[in-house]
C-alpha atoms as a PDB file:
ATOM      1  CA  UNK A   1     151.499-104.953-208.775  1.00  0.00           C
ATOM      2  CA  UNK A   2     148.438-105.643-211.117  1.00  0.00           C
ATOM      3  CA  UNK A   3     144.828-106.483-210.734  1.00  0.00           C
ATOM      4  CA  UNK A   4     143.406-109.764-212.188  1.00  0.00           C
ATOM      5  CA  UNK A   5     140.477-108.974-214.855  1.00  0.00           C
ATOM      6  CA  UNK A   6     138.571-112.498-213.370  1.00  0.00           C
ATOM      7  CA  UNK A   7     138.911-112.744-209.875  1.00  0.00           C
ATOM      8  CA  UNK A   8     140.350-108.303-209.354  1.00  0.00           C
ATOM      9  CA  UNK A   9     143.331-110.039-206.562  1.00  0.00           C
ATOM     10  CA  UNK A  10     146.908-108.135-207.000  1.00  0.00           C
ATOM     11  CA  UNK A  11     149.254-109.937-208.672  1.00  0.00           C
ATOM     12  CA  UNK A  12     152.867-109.080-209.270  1.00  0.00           C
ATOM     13  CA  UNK A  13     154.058-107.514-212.716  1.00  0.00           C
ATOM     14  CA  UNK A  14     155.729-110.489-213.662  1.00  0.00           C
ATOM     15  CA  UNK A  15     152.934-113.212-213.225  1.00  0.00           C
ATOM     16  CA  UNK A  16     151.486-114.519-216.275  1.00  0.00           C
ATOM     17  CA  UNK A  17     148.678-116.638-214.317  1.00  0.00           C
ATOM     18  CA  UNK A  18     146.940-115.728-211.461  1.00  0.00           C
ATOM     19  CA  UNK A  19     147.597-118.221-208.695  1.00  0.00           C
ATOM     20  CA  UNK A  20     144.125-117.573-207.497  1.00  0.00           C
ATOM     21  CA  UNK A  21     142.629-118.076-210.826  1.00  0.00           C
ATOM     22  CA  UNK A  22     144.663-121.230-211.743  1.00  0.00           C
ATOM     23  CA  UNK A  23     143.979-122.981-208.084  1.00  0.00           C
ATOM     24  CA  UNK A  24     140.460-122.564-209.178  1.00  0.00           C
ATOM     25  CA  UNK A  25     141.124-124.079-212.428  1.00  0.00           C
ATOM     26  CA  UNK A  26     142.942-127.351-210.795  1.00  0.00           C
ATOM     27  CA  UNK A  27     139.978-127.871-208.234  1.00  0.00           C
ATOM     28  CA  UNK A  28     137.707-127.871-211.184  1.00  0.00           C
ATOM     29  CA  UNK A  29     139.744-130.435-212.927  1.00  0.00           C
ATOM     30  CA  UNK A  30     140.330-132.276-209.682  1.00  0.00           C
ATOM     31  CA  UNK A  31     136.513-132.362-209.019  1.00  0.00           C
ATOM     32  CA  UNK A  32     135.917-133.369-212.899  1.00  0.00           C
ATOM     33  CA  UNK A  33     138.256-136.197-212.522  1.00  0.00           C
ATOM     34  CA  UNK A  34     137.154-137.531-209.044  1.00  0.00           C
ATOM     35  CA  UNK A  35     133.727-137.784-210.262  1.00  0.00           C
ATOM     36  CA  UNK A  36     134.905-139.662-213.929  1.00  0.00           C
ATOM     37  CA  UNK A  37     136.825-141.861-211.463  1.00  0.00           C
ATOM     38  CA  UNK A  38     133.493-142.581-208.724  1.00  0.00           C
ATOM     39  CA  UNK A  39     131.402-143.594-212.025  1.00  0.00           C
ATOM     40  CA  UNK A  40     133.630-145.825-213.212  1.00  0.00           C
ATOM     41  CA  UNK A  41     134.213-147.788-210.025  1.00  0.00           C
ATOM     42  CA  UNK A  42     130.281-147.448-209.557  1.00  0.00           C
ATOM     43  CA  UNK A  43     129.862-149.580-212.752  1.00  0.00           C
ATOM     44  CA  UNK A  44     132.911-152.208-212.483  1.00  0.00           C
ATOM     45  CA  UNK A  45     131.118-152.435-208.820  1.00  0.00           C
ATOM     46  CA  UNK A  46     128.402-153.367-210.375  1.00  0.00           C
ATOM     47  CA  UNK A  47     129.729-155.351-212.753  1.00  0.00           C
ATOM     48  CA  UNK A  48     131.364-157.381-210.588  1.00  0.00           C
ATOM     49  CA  UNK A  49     128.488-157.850-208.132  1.00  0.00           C
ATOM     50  CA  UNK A  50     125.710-159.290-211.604  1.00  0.00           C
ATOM     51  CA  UNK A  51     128.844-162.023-212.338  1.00  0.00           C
ATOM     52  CA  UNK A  52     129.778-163.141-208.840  1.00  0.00           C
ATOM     53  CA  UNK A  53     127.894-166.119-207.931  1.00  0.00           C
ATOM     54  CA  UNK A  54     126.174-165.063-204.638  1.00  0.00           C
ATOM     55  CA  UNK A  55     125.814-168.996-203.098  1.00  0.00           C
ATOM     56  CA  UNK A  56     127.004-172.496-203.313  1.00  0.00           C
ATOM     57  CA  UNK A  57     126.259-174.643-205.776  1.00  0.00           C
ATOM     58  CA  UNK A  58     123.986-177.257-204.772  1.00  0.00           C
ATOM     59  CA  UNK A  59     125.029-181.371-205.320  1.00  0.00           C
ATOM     60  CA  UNK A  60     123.100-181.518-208.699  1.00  0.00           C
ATOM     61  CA  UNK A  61     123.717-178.135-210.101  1.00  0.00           C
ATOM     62  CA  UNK A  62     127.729-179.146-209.473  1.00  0.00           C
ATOM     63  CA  UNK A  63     127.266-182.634-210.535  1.00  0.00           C
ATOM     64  CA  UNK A  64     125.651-180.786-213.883  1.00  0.00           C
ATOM     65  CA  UNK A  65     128.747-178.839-213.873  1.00  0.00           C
ATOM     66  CA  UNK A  66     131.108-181.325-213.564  1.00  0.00           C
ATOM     67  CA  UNK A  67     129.736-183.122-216.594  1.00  0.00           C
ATOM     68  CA  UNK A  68     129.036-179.857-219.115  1.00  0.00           C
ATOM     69  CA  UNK A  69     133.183-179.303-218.075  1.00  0.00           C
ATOM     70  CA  UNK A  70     133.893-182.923-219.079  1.00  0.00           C
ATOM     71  CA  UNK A  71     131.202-182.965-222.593  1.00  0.00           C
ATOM     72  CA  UNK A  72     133.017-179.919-223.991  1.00  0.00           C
ATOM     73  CA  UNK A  73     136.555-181.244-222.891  1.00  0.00           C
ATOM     74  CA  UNK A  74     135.850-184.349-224.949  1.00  0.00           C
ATOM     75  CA  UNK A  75     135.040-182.263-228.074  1.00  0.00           C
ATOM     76  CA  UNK A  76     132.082-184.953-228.770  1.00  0.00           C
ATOM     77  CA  UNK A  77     129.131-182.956-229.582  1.00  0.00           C
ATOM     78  CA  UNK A  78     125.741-184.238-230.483  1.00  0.00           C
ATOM     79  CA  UNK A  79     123.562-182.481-233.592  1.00  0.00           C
ATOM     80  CA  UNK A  80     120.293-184.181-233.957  1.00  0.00           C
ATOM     81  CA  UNK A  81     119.023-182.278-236.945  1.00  0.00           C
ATOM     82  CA  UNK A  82     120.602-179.058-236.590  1.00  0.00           C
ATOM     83  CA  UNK A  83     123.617-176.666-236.158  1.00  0.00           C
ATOM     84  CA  UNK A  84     123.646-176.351-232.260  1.00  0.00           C
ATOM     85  CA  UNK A  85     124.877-179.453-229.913  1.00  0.00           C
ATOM     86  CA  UNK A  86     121.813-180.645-228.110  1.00  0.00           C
ATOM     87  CA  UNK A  87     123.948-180.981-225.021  1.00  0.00           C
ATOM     88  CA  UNK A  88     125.703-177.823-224.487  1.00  0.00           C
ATOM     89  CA  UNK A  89     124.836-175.455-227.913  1.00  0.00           C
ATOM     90  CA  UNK A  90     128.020-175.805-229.359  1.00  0.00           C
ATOM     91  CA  UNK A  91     127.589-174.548-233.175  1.00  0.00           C
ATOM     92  CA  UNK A  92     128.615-177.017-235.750  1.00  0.00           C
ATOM     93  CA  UNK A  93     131.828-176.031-237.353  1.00  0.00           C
ATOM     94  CA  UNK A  94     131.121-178.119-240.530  1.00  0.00           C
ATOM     95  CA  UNK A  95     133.281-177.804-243.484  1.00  0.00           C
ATOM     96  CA  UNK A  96     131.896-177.882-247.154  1.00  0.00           C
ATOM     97  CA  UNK A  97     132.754-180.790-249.110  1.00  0.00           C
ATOM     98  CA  UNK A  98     135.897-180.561-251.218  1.00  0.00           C
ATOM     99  CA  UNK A  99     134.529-179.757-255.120  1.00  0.00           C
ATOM    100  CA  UNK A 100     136.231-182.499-257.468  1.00  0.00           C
END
């Protein structure tokens, strides 16, 4: 049997690692991982809870819905003297004329 230099427990002749040493070692790794793992289901909770809509829509925000689905569906967007659609800010995806 040997003494440890860290933690002075007897360990037998053969032992590379300490067992009490290296159980030490994995609870510090555990504990580094389970707090990596609680701060990154802290911010996707978070996340999630700013782009979930909390309450129903009411009859003209869904009729206003129903109608900004169908405008962009139709692919008929309306530039009055600019890039962006007027309706729904679609940039205009204009091509340059063809050089002859």
């Amino acid at each position: 049997m040997r003494e440890c230099e860290n933690c002075h427990n007897l360990i037998p002749e053969g032992m590379k690692i300490c067992p009490h040493c290296s159980l030490w070692a994995a609870f510090t790794i555990f504990v580094f991982f389970a707090i990596i793992f609680t701060c990154v289901c802290v911010i996707v909770a978070k996340d999630y809870s700013h782009r979930s809509f909390k309450g129903k829509l009411t009859k003209a925000e869904r009729i206003r819905f129903i109608n900004m689905k169908q405008h962009i569906e139709s692919g008929r967007h309306f530039y009055d003297k600019g890039e962006y659609c007027t309706v729904c800010g679609h940039k205009k995806t204009g091509r340059a004329p063809a050089k002859k």
